[in-house]
N, C-alpha and C. Protein backbone atom coordinates (compact mmCIF):
# COMPACT_ATOMS: atom_id res chain seq x y z
N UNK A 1 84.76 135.28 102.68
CA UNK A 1 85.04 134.36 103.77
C UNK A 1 84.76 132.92 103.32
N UNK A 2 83.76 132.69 102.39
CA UNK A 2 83.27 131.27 102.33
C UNK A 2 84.27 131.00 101.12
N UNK A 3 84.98 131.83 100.22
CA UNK A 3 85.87 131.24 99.08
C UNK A 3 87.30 130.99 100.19
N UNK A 4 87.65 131.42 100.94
CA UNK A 4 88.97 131.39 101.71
C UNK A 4 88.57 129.73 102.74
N UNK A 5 87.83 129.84 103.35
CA UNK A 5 86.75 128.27 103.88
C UNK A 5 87.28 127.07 102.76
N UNK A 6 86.61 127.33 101.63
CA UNK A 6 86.69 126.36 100.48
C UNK A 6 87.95 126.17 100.33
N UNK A 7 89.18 127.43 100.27
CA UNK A 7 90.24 127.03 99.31
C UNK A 7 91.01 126.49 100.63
N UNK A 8 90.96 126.87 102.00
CA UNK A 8 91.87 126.46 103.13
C UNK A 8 91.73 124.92 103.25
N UNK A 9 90.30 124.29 103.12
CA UNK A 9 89.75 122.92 103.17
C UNK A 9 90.11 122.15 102.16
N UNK A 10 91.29 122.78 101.14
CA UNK A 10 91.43 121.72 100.10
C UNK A 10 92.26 120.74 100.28
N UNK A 11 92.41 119.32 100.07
CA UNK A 11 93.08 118.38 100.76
C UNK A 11 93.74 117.75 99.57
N UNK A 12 95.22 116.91 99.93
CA UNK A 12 95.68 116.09 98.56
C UNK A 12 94.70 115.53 97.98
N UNK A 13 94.38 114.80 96.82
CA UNK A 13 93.88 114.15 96.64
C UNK A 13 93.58 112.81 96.60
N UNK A 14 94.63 112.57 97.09
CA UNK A 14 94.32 111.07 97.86
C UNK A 14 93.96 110.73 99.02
N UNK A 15 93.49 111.62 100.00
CA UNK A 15 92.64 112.06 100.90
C UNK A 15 91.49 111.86 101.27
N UNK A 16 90.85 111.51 100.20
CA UNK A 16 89.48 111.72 100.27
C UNK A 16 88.85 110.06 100.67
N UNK A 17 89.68 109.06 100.28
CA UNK A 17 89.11 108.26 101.13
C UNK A 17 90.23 107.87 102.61
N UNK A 18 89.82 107.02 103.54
CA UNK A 18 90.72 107.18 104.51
C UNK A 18 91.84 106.32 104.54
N UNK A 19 93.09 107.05 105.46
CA UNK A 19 94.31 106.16 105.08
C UNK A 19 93.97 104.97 106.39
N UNK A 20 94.39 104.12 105.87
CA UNK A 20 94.72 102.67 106.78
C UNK A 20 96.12 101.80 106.75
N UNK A 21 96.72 101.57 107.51
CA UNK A 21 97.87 100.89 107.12
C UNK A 21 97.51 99.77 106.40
N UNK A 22 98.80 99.39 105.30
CA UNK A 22 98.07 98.37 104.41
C UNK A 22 99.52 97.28 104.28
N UNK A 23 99.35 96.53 105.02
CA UNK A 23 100.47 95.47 104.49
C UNK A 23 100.24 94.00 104.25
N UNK A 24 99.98 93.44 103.28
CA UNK A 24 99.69 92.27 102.53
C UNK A 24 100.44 92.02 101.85
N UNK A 25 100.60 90.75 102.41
CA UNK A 25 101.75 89.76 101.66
C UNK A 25 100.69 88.14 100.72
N UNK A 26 100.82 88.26 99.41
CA UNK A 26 99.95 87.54 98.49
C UNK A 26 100.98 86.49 97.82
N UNK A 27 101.04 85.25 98.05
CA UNK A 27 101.80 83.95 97.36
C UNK A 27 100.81 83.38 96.23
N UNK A 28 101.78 84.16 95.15
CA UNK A 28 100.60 83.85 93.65
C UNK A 28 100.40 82.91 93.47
N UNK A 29 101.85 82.04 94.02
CA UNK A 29 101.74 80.16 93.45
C UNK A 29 100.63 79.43 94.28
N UNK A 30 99.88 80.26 95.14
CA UNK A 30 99.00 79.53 95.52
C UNK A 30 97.97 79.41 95.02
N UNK A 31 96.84 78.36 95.11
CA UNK A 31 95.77 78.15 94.26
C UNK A 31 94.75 79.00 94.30
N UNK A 32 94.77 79.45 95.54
CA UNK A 32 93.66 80.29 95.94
C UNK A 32 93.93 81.76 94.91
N UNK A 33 94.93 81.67 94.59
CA UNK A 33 95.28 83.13 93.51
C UNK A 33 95.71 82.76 92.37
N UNK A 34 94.84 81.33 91.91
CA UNK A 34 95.21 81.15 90.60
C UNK A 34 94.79 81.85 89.50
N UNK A 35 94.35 82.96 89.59
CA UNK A 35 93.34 84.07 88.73
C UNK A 35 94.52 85.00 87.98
N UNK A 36 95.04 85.10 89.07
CA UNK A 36 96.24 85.95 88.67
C UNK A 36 97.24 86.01 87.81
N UNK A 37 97.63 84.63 87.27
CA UNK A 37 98.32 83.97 86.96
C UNK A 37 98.62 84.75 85.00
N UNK A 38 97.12 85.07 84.53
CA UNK A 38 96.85 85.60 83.69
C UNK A 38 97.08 86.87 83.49
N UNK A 39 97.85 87.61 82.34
CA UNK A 39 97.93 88.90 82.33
C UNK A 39 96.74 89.56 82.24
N UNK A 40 96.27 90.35 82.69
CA UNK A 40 94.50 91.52 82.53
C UNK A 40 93.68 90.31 83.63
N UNK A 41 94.05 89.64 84.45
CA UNK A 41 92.87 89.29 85.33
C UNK A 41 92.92 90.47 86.55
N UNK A 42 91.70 90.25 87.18
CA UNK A 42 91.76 90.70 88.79
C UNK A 42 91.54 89.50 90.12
N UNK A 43 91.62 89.82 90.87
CA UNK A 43 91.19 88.78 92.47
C UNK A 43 90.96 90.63 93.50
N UNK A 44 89.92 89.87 93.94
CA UNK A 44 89.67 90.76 95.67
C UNK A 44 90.16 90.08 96.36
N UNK A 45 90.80 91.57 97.57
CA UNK A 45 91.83 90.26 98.68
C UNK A 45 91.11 91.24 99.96
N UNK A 46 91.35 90.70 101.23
CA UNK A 46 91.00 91.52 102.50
C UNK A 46 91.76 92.65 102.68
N UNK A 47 91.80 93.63 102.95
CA UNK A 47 92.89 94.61 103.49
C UNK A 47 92.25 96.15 102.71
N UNK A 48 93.15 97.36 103.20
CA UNK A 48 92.95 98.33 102.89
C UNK A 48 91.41 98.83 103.85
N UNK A 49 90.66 99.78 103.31
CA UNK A 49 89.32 100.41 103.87
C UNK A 49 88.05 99.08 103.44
N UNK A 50 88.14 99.16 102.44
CA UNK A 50 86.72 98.00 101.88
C UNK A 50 87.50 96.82 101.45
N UNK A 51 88.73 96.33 101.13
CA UNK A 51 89.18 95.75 100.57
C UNK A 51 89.99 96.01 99.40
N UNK A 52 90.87 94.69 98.77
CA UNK A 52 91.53 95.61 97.59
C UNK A 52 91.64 94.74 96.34
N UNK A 53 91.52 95.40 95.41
CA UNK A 53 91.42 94.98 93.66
C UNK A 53 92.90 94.90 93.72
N UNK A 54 93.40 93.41 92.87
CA UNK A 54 94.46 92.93 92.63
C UNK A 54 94.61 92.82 91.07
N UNK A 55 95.16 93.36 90.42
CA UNK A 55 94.83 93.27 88.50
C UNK A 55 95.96 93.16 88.30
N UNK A 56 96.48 92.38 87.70
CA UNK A 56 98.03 91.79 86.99
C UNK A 56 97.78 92.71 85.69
N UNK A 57 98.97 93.48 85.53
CA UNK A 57 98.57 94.38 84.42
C UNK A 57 99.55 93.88 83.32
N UNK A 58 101.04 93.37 83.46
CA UNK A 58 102.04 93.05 82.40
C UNK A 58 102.61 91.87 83.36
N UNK A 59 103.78 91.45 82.13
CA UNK A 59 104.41 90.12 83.10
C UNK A 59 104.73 90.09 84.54
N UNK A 60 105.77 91.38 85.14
CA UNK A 60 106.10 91.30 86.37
C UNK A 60 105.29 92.23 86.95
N UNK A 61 104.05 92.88 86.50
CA UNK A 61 103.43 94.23 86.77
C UNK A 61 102.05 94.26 87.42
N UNK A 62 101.80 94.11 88.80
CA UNK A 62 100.78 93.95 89.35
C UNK A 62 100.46 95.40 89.74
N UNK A 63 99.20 96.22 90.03
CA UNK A 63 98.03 97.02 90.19
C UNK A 63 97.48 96.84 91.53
N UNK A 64 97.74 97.49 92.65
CA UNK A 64 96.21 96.94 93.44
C UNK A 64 95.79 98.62 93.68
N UNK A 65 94.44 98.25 94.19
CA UNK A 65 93.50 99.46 94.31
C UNK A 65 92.61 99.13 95.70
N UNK A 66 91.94 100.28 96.33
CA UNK A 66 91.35 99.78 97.05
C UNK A 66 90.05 100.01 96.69
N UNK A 67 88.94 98.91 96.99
CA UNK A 67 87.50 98.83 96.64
C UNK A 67 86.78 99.73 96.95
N UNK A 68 87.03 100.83 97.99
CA UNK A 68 86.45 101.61 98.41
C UNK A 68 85.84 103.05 97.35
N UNK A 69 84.75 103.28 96.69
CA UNK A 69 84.69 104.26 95.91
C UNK A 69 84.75 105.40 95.97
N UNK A 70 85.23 106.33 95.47
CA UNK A 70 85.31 107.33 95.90
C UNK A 70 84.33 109.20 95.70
N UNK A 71 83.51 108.07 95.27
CA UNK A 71 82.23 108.92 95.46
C UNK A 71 81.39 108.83 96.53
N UNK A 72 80.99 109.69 97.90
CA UNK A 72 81.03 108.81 99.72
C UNK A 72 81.53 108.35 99.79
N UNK A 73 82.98 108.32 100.09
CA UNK A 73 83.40 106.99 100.30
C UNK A 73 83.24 106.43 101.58
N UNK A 74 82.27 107.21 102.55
CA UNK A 74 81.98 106.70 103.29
C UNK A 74 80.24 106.05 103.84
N UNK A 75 80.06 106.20 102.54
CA UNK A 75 79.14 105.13 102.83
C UNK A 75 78.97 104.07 102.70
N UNK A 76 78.12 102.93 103.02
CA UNK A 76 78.31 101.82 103.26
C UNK A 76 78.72 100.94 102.20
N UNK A 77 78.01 101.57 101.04
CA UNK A 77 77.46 100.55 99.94
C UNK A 77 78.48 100.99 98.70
N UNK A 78 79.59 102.50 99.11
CA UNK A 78 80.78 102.88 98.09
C UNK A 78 81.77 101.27 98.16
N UNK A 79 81.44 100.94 96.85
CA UNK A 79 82.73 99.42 97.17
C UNK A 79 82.42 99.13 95.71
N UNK A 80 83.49 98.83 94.74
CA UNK A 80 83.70 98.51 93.67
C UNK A 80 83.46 97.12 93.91
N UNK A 81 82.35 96.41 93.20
CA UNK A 81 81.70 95.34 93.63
C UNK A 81 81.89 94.19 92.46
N UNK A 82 82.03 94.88 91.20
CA UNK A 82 82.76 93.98 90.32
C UNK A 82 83.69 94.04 89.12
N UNK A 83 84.00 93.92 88.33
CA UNK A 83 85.00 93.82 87.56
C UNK A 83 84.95 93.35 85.84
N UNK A 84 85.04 94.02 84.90
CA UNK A 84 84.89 93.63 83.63
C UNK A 84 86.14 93.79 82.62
N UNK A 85 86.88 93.28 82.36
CA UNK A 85 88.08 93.39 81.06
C UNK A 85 88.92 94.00 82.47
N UNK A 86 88.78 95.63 82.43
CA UNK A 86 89.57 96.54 83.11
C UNK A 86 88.75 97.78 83.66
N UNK A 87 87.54 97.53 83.92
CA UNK A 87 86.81 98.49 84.30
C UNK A 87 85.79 97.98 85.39
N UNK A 88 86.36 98.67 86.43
CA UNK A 88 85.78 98.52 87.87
C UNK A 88 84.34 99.14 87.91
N UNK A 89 83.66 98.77 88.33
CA UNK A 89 82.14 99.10 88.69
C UNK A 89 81.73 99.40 90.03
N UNK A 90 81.63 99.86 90.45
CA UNK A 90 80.94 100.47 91.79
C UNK A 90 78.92 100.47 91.42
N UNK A 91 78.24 99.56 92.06
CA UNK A 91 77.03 99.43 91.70
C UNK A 91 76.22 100.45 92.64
N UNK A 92 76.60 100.32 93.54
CA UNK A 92 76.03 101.76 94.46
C UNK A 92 75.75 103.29 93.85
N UNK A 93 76.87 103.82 92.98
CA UNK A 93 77.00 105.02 92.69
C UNK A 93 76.75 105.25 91.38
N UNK A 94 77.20 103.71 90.57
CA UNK A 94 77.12 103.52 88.94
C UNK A 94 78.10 104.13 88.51
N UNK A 95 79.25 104.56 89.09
CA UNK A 95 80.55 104.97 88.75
C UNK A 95 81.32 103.88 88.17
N UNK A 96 82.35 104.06 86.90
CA UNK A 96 83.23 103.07 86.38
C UNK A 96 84.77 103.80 86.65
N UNK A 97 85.62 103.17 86.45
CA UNK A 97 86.85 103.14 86.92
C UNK A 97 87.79 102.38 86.21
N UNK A 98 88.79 102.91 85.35
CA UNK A 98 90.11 101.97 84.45
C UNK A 98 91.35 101.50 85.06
N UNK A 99 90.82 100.39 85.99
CA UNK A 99 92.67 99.93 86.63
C UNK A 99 93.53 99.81 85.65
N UNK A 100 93.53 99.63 84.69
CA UNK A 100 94.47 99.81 83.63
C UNK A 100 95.16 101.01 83.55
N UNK A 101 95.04 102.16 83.77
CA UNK A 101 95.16 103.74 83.58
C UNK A 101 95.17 103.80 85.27
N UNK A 102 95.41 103.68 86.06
CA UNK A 102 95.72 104.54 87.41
C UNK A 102 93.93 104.70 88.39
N UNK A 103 93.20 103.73 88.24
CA UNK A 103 92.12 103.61 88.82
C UNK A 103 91.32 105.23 88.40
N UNK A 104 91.29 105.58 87.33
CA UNK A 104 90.83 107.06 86.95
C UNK A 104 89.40 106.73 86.56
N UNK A 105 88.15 107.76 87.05
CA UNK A 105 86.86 107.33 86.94
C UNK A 105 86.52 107.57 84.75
N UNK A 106 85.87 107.03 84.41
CA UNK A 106 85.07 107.14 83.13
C UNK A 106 84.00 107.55 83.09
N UNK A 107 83.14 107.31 83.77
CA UNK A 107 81.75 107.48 83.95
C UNK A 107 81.02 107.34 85.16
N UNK A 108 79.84 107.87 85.55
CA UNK A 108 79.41 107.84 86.73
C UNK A 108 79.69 109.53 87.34
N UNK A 109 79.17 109.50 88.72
CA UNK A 109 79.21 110.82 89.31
C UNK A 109 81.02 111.01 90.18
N UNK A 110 80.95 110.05 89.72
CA UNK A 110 82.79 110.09 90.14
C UNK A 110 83.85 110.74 89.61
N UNK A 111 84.88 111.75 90.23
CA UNK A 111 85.78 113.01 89.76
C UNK A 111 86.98 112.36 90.43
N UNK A 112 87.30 111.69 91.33
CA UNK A 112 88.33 111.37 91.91
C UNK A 112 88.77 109.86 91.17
N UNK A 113 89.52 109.55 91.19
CA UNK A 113 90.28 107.94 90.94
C UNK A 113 90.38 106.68 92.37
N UNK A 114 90.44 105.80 91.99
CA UNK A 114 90.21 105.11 93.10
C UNK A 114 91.60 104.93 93.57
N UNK A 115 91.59 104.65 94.84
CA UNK A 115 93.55 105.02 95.93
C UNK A 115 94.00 103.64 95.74
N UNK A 116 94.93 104.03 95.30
CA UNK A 116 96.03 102.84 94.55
C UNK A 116 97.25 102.51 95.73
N UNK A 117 97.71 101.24 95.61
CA UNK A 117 98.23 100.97 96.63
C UNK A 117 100.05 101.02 95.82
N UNK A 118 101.08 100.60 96.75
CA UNK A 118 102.40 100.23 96.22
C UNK A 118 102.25 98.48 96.37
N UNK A 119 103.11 98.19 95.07
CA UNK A 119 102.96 96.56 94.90
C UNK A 119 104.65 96.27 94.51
N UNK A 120 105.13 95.22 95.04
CA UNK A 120 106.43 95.05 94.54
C UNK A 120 106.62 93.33 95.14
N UNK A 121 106.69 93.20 93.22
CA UNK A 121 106.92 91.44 93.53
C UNK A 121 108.40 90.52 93.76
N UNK A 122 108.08 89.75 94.82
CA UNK A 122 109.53 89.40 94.84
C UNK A 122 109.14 87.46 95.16
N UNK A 123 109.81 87.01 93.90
CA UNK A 123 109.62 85.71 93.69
C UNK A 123 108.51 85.69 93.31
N UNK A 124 107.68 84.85 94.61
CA UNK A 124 106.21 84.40 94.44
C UNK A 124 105.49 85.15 95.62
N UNK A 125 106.13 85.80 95.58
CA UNK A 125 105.16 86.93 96.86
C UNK A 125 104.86 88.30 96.35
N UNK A 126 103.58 88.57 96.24
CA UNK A 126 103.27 90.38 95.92
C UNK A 126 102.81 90.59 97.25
N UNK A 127 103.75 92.21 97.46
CA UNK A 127 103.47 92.96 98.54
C UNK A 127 102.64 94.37 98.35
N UNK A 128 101.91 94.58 99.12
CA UNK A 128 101.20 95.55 98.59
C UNK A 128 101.14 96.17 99.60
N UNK A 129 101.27 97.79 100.09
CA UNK A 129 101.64 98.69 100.95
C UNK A 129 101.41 99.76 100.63
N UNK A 130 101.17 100.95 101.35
CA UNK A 130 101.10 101.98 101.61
C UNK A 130 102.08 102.66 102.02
């Protein structure tokens, strides 16, 4: 009974943290997102569950993720808090994370990847959606 429990409770895996509608509209030419501008930078923007990691990965090729970790992700303090080359940090859990590779964990007590958003740039506007 408790293996049939386990296997009935199994959920996609992008599940595990919660869905929120996500629609953000980001004007790179603005100053406030002059970070971006650079191929391999990141910027945090408002939106998603905790917020969301913005990483310009190639020329027309933007990344976003949401900050939320996915180890608890419901606790307070799950939030990818900073950012190095291409490897997200979550200081709460000590989990790392490669936005470069599909937000997939490296290290830490983390098995899941962090929930990646849809991005599609048009002109000077990145949209980022769910």
């Amino acid at each position: 009974i408790v293996l049939f429990i386990f296997l009935s409770s199994c959920t996609d895996k992008n599940d595990y943290i919660r869905n929120v509608y996500v629609n953000v509209e980001i004007p790179i030419n603005q100053p406030e997102y002059s970070d971006l501008s650079a191929i391999g930078n990141t910027i945090f923007v408002n939106g998603g569950v905790k917020g969301i990691i913005i990483y310009h990965a190639n020329l027309n090729d933007y990344r976003a993720f949401d900050r939320n970790c996915s180890v608890d992700p419901s606790s307070e303090c799950a939030r990818i808090d900073s950012i190095n080359s291409t490897i997200a940090y979550c200081g709460c859990c000590a989990s790392k994370f490669l936005i470069d590779q599909s937000g997939i964990p490296v290290d830490g007590p983390a098995l899941l990847p962090l929930k990646e958003y849809y991005t599609v740039l048009s002109g000077n506007i990145l949209r980022i959606s769910n």
